[in-house]
PDB file of N, CA and C in Angstrom:
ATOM      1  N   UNK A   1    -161.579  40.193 -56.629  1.00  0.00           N
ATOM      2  CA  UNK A   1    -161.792  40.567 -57.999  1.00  0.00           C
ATOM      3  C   UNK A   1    -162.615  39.477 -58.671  1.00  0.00           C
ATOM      4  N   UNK A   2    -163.741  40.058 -59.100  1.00  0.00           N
ATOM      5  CA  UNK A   2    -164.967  39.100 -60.301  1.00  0.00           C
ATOM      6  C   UNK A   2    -164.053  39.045 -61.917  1.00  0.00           C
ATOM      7  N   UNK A   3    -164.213  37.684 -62.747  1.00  0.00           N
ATOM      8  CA  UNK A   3    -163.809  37.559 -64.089  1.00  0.00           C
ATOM      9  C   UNK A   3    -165.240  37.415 -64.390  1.00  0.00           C
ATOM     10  N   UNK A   4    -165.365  38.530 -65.474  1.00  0.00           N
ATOM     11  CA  UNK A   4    -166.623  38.437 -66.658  1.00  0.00           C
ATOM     12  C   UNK A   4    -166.093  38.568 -67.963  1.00  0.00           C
ATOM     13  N   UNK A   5    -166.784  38.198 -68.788  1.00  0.00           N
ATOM     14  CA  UNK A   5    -166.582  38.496 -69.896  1.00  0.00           C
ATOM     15  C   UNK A   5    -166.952  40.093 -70.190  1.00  0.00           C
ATOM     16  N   UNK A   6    -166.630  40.722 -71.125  1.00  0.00           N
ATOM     17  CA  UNK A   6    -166.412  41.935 -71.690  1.00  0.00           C
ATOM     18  C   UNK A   6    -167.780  42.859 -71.776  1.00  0.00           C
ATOM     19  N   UNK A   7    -168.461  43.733 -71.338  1.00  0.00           N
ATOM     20  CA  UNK A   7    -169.489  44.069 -71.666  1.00  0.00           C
ATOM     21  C   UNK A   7    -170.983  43.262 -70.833  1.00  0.00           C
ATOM     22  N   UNK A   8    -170.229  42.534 -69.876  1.00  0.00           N
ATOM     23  CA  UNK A   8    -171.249  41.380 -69.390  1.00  0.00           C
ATOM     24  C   UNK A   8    -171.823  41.997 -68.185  1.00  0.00           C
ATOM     25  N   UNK A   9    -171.257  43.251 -67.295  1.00  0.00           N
ATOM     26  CA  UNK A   9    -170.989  43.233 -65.594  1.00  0.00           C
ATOM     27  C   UNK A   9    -172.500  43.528 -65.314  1.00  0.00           C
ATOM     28  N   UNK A  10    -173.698  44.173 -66.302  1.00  0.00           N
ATOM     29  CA  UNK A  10    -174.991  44.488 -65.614  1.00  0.00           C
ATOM     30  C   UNK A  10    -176.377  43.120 -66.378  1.00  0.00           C
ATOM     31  N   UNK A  11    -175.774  42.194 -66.664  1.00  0.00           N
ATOM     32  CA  UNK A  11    -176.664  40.660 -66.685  1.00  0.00           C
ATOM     33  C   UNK A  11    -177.120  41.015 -65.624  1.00  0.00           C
ATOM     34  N   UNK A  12    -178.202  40.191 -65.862  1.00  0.00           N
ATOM     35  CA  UNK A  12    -179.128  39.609 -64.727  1.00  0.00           C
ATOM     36  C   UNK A  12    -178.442  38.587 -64.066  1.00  0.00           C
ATOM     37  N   UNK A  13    -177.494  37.301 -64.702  1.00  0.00           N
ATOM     38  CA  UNK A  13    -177.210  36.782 -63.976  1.00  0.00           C
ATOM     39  C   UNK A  13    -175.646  37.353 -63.105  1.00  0.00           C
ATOM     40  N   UNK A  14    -175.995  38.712 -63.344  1.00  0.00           N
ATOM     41  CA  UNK A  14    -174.289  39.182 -62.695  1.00  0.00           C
ATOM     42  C   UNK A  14    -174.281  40.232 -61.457  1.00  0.00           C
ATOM     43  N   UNK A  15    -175.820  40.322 -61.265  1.00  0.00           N
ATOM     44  CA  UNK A  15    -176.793  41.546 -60.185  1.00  0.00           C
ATOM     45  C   UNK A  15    -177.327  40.660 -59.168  1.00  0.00           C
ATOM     46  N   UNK A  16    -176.483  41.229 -57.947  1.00  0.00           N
ATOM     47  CA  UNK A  16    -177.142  41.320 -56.587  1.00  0.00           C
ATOM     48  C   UNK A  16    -178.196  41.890 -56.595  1.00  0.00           C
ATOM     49  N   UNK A  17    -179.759  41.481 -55.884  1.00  0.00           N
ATOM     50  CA  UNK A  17    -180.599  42.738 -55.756  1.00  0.00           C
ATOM     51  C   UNK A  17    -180.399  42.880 -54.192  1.00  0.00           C
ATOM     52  N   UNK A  18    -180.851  44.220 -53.898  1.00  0.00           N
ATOM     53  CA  UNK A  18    -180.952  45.140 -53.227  1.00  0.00           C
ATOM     54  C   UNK A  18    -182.160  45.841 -52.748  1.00  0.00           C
ATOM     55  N   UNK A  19    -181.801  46.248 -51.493  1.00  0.00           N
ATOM     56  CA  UNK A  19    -183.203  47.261 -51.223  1.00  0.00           C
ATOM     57  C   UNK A  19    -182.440  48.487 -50.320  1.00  0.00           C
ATOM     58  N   UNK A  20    -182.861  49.603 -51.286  1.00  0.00           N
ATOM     59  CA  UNK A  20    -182.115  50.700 -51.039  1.00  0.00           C
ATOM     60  C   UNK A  20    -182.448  51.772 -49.959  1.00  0.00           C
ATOM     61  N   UNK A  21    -184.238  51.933 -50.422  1.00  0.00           N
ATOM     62  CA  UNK A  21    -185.139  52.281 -49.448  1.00  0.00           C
ATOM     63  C   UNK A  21    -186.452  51.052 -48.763  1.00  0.00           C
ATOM     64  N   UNK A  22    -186.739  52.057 -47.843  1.00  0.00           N
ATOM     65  CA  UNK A  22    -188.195  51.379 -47.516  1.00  0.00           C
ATOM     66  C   UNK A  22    -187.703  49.835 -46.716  1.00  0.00           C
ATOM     67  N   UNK A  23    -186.710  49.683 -46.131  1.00  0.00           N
ATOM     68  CA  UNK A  23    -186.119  48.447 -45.558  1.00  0.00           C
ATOM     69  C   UNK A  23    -186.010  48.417 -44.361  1.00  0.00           C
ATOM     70  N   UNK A  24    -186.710  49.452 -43.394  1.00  0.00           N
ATOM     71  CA  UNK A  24    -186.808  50.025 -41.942  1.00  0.00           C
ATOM     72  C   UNK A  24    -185.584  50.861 -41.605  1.00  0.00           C
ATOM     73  N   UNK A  25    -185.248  51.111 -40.187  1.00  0.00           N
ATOM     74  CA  UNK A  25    -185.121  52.369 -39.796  1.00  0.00           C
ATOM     75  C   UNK A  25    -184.128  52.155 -38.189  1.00  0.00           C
ATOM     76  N   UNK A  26    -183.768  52.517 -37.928  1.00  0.00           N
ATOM     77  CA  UNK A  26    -182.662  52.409 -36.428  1.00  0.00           C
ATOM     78  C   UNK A  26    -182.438  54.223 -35.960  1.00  0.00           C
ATOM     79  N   UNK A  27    -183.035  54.662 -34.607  1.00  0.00           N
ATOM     80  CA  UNK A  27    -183.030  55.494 -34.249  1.00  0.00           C
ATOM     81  C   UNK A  27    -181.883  55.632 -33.185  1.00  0.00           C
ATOM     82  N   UNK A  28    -180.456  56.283 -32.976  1.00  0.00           N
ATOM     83  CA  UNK A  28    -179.984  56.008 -32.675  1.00  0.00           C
ATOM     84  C   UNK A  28    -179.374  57.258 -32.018  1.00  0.00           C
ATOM     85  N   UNK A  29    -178.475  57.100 -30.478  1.00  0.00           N
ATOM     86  CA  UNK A  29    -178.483  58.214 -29.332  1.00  0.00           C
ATOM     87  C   UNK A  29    -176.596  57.928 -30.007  1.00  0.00           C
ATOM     88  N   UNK A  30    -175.691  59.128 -29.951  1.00  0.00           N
ATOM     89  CA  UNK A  30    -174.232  59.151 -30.223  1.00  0.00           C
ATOM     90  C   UNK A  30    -173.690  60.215 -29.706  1.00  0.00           C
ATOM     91  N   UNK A  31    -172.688  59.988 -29.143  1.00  0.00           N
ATOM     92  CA  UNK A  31    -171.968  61.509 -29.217  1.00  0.00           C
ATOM     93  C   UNK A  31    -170.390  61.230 -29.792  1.00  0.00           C
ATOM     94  N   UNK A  32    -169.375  62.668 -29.960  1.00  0.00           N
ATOM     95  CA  UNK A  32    -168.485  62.636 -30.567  1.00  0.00           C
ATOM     96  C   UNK A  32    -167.565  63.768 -30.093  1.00  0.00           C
ATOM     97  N   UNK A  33    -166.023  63.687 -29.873  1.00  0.00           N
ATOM     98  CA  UNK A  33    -164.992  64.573 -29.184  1.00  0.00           C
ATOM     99  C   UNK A  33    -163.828  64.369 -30.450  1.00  0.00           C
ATOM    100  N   UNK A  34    -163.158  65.353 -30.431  1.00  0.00           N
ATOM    101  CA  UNK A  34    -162.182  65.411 -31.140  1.00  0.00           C
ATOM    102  C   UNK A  34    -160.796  64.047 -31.207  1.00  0.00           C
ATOM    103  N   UNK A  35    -161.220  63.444 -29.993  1.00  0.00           N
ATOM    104  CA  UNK A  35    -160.465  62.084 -29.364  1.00  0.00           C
ATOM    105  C   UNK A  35    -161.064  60.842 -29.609  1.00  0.00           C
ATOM    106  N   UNK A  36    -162.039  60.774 -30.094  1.00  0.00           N
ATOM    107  CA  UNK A  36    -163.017  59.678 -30.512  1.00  0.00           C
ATOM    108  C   UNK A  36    -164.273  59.840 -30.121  1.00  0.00           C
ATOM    109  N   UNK A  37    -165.071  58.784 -30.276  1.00  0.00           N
ATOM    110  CA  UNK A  37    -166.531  58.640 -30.111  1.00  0.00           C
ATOM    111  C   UNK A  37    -166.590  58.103 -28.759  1.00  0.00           C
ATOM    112  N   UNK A  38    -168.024  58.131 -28.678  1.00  0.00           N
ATOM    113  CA  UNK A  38    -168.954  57.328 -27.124  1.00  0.00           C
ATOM    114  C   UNK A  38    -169.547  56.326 -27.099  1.00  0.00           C
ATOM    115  N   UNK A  39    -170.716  56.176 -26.373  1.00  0.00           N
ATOM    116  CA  UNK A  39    -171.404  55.081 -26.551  1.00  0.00           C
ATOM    117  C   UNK A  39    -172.614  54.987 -27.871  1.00  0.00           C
ATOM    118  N   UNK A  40    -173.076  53.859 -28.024  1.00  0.00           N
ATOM    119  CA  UNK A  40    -174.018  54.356 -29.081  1.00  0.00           C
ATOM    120  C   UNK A  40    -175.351  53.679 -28.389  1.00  0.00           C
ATOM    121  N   UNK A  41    -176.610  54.381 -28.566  1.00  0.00           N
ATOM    122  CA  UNK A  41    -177.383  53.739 -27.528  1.00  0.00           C
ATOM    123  C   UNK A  41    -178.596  53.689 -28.339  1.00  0.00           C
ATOM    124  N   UNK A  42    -179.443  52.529 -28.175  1.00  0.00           N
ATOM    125  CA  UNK A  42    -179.953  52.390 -29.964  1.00  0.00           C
ATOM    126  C   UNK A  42    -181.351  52.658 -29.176  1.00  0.00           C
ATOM    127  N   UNK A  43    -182.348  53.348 -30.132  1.00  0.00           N
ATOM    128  CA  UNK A  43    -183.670  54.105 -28.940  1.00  0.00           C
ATOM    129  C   UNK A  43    -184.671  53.081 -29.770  1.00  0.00           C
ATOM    130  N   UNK A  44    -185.949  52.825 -28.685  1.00  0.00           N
ATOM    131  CA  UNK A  44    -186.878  51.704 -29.187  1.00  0.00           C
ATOM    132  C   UNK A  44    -188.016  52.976 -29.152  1.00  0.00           C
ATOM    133  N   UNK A  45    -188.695  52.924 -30.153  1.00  0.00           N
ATOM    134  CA  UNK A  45    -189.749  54.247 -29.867  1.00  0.00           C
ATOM    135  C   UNK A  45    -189.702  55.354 -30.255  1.00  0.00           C
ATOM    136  N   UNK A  46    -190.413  55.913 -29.998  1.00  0.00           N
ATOM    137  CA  UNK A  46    -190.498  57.111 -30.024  1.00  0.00           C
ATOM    138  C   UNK A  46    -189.370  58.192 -28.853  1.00  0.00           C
ATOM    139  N   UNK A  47    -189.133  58.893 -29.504  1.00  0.00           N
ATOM    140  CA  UNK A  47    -188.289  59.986 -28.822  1.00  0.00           C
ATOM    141  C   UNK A  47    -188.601  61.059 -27.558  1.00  0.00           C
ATOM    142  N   UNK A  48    -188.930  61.339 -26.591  1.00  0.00           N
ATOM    143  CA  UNK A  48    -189.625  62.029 -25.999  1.00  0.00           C
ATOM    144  C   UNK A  48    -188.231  62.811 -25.150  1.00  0.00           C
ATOM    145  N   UNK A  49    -188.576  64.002 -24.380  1.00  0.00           N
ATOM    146  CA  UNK A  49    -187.372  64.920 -23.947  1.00  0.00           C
ATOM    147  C   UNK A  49    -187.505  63.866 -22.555  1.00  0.00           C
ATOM    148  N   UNK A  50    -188.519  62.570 -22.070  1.00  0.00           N
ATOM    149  CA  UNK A  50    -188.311  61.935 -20.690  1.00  0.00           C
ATOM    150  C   UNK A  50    -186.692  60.911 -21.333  1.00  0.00           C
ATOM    151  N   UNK A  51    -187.530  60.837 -22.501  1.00  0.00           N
ATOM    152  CA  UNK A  51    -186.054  59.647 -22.613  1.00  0.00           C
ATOM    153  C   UNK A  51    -184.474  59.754 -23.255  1.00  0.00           C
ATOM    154  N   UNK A  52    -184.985  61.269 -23.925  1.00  0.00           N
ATOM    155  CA  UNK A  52    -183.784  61.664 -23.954  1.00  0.00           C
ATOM    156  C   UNK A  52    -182.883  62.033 -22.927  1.00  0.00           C
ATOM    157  N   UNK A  53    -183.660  62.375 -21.539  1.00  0.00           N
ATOM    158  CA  UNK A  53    -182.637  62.978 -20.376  1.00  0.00           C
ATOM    159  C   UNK A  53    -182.266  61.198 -19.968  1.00  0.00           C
ATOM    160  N   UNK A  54    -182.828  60.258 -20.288  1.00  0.00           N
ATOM    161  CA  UNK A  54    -183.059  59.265 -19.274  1.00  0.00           C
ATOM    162  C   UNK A  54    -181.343  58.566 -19.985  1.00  0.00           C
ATOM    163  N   UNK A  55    -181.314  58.627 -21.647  1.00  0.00           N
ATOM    164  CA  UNK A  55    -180.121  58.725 -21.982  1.00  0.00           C
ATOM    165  C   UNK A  55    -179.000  59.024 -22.189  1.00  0.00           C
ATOM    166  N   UNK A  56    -178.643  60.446 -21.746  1.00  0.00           N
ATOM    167  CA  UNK A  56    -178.084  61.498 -21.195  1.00  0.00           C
ATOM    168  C   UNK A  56    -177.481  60.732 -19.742  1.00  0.00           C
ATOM    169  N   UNK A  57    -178.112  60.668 -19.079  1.00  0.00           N
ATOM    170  CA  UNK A  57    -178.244  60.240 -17.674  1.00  0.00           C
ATOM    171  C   UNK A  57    -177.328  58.701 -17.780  1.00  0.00           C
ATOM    172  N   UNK A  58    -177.835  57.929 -18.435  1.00  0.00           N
ATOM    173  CA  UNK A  58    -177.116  56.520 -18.735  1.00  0.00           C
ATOM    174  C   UNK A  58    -175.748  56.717 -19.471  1.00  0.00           C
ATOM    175  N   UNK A  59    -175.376  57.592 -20.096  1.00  0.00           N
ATOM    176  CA  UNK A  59    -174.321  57.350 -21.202  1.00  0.00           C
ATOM    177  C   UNK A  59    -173.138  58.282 -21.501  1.00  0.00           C
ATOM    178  N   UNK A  60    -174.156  60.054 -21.024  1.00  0.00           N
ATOM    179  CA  UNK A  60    -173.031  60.912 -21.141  1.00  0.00           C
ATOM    180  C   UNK A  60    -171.468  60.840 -20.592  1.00  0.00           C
ATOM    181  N   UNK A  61    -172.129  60.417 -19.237  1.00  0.00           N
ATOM    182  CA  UNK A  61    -170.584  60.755 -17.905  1.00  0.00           C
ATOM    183  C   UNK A  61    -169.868  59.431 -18.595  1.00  0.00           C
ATOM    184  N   UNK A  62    -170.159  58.206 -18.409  1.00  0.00           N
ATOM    185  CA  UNK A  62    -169.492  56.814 -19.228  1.00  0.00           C
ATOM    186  C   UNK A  62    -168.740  57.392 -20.574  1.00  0.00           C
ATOM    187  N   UNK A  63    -169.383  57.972 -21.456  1.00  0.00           N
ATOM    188  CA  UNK A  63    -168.879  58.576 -22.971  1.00  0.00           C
ATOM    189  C   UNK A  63    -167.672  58.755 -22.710  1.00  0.00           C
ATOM    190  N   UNK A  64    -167.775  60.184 -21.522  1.00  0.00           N
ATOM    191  CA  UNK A  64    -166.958  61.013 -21.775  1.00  0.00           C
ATOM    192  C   UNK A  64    -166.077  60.354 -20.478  1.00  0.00           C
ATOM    193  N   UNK A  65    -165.693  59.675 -19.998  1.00  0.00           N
ATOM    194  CA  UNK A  65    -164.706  58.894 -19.772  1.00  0.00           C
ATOM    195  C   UNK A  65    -164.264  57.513 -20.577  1.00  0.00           C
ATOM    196  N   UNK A  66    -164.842  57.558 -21.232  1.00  0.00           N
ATOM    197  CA  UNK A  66    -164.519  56.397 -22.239  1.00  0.00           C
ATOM    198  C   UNK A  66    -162.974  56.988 -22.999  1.00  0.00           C
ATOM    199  N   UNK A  67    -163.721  58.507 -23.527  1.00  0.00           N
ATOM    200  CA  UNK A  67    -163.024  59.031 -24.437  1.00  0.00           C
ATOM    201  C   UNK A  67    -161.418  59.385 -24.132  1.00  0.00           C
ATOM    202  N   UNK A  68    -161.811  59.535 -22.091  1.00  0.00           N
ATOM    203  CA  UNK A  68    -160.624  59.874 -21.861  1.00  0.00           C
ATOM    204  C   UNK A  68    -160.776  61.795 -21.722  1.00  0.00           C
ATOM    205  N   UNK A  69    -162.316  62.478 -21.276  1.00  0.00           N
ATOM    206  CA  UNK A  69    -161.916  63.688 -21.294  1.00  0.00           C
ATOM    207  C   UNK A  69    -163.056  64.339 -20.027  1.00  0.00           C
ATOM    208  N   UNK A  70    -163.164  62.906 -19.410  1.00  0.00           N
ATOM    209  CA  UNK A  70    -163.851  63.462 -17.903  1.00  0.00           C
ATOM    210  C   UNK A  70    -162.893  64.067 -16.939  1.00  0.00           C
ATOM    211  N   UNK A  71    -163.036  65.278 -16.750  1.00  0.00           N
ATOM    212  CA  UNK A  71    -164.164  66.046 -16.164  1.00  0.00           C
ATOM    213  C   UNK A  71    -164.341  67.096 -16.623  1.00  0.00           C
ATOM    214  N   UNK A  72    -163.871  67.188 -18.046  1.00  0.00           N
ATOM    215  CA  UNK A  72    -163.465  68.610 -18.874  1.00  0.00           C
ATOM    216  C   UNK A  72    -164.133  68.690 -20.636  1.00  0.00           C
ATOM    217  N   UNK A  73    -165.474  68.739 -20.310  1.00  0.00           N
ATOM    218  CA  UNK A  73    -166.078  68.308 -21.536  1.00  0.00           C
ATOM    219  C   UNK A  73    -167.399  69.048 -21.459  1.00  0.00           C
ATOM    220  N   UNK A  74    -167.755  68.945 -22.648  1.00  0.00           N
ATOM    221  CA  UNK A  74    -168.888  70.590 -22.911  1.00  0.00           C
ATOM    222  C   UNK A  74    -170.215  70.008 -23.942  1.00  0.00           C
ATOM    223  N   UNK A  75    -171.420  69.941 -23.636  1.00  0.00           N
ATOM    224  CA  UNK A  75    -171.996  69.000 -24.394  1.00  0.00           C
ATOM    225  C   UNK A  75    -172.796  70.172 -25.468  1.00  0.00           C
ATOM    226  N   UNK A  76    -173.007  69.933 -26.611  1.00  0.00           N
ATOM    227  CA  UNK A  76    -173.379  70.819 -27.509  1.00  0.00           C
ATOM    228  C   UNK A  76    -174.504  70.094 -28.372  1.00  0.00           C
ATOM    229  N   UNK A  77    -175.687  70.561 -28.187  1.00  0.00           N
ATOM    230  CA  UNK A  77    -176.995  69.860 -29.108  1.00  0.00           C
ATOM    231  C   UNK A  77    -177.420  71.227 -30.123  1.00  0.00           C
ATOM    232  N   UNK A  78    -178.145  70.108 -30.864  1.00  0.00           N
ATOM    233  CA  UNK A  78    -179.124  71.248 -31.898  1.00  0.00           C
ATOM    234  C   UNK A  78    -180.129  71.940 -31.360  1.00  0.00           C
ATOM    235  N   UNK A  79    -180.819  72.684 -32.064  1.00  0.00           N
ATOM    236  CA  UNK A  79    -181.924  73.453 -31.263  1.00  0.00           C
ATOM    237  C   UNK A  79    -183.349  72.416 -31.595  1.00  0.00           C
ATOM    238  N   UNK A  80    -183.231  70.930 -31.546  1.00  0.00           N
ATOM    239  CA  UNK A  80    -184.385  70.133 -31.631  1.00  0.00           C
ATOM    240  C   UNK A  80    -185.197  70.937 -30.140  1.00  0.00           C
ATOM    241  N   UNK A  81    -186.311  71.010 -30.314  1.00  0.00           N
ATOM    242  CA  UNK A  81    -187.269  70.729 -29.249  1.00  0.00           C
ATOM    243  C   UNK A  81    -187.326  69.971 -27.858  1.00  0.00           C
ATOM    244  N   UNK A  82    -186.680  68.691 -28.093  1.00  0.00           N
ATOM    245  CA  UNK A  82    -186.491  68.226 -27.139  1.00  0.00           C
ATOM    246  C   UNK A  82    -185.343  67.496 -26.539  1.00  0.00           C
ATOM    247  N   UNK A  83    -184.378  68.334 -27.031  1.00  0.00           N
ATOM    248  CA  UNK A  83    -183.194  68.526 -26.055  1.00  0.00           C
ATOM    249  C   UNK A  83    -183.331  70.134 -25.439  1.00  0.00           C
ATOM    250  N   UNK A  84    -184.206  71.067 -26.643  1.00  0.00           N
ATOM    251  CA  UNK A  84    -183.962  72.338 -25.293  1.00  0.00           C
ATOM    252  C   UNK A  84    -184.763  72.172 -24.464  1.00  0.00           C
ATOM    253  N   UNK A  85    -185.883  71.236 -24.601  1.00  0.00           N
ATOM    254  CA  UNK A  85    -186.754  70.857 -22.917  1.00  0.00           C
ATOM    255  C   UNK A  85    -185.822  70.394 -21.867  1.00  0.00           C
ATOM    256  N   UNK A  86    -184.975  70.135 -22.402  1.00  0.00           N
ATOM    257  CA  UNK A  86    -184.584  69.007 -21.157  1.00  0.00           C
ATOM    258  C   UNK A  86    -183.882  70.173 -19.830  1.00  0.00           C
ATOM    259  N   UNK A  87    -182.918  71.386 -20.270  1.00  0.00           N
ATOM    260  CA  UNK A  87    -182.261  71.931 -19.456  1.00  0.00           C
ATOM    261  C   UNK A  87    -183.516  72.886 -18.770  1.00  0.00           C
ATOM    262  N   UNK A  88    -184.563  73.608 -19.472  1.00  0.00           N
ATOM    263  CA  UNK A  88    -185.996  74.273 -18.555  1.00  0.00           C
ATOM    264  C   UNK A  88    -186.649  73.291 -17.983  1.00  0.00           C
ATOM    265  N   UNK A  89    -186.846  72.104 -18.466  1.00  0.00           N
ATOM    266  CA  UNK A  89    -187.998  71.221 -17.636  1.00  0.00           C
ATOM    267  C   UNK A  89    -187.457  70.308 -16.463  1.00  0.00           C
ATOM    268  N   UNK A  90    -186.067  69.836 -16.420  1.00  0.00           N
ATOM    269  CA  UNK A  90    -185.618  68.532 -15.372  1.00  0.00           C
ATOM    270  C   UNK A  90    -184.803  69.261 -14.739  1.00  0.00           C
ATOM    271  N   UNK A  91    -184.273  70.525 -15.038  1.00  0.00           N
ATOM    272  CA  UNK A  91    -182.990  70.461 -14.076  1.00  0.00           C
ATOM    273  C   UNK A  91    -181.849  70.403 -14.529  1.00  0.00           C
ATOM    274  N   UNK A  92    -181.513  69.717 -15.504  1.00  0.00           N
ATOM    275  CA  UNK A  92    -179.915  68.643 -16.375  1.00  0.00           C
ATOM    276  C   UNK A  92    -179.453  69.644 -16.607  1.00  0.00           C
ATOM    277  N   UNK A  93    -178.261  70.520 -15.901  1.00  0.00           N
ATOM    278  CA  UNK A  93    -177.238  71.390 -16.628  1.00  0.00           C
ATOM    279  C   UNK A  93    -176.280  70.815 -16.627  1.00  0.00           C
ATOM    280  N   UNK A  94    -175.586  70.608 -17.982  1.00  0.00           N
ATOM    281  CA  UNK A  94    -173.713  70.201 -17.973  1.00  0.00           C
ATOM    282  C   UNK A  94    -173.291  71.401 -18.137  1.00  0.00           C
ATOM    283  N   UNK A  95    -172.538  71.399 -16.925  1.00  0.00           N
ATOM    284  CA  UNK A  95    -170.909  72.343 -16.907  1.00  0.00           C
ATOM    285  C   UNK A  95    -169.969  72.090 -16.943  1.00  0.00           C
ATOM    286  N   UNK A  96    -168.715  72.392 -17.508  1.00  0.00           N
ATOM    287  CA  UNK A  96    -167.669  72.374 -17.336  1.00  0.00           C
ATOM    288  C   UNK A  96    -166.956  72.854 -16.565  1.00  0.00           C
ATOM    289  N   UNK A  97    -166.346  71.821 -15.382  1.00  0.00           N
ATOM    290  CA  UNK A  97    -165.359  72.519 -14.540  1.00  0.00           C
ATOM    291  C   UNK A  97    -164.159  73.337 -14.896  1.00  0.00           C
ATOM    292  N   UNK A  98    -164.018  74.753 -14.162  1.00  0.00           N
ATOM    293  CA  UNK A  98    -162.839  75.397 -14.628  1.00  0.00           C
ATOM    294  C   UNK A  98    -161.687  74.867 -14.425  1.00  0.00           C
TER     295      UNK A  98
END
């Protein structure tokens, strides 16, 4: 807890500055289960469907034993572009064992 005087809290001498926007940017790979989260895998670059499988590949199976729900887990993306490349162009199907 701050002591000011009455009417004082937006002084100049009573303001942190800040930068709210325009302060750069962190592109970042996550996933999430009803049991907790995964790994978080921080992307340098640009995004492409090579490096999205290449992260997939590094992090999914680890995640989802992290979480505690390998071998019974179902991966669900948006309809970005280049995650639906990835299952027509490489091959990468996740299934869930019955």
């Amino acid at each position: 807890m701050v002591w000011r005087k009455p009417n004082s809290e937006l002084e100049m001498k009573n303001l942190t500055p800040s930068v709210k926007h325009g302060g750069g940017s962190q592109m970042v790979w996550s996933c999430m289960s009803a049991v907790g989260v995964g790994n978080l895998h921080f992307i340098d670059g640009m995004l492409d469907k090579y490096m999205h499988l290449d992260i997939l590949k590094q992090n999914l199976k680890l995640s989802a034993e992290k979480m505690g729900i390998l071998p019974h887990y179902k991966l669900y993306q948006d309809n970005e572009p280049k995650h639906n490349a990835i299952s027509a162009d490489s091959g990468l199907y996740i299934t869930v064992p019955k």
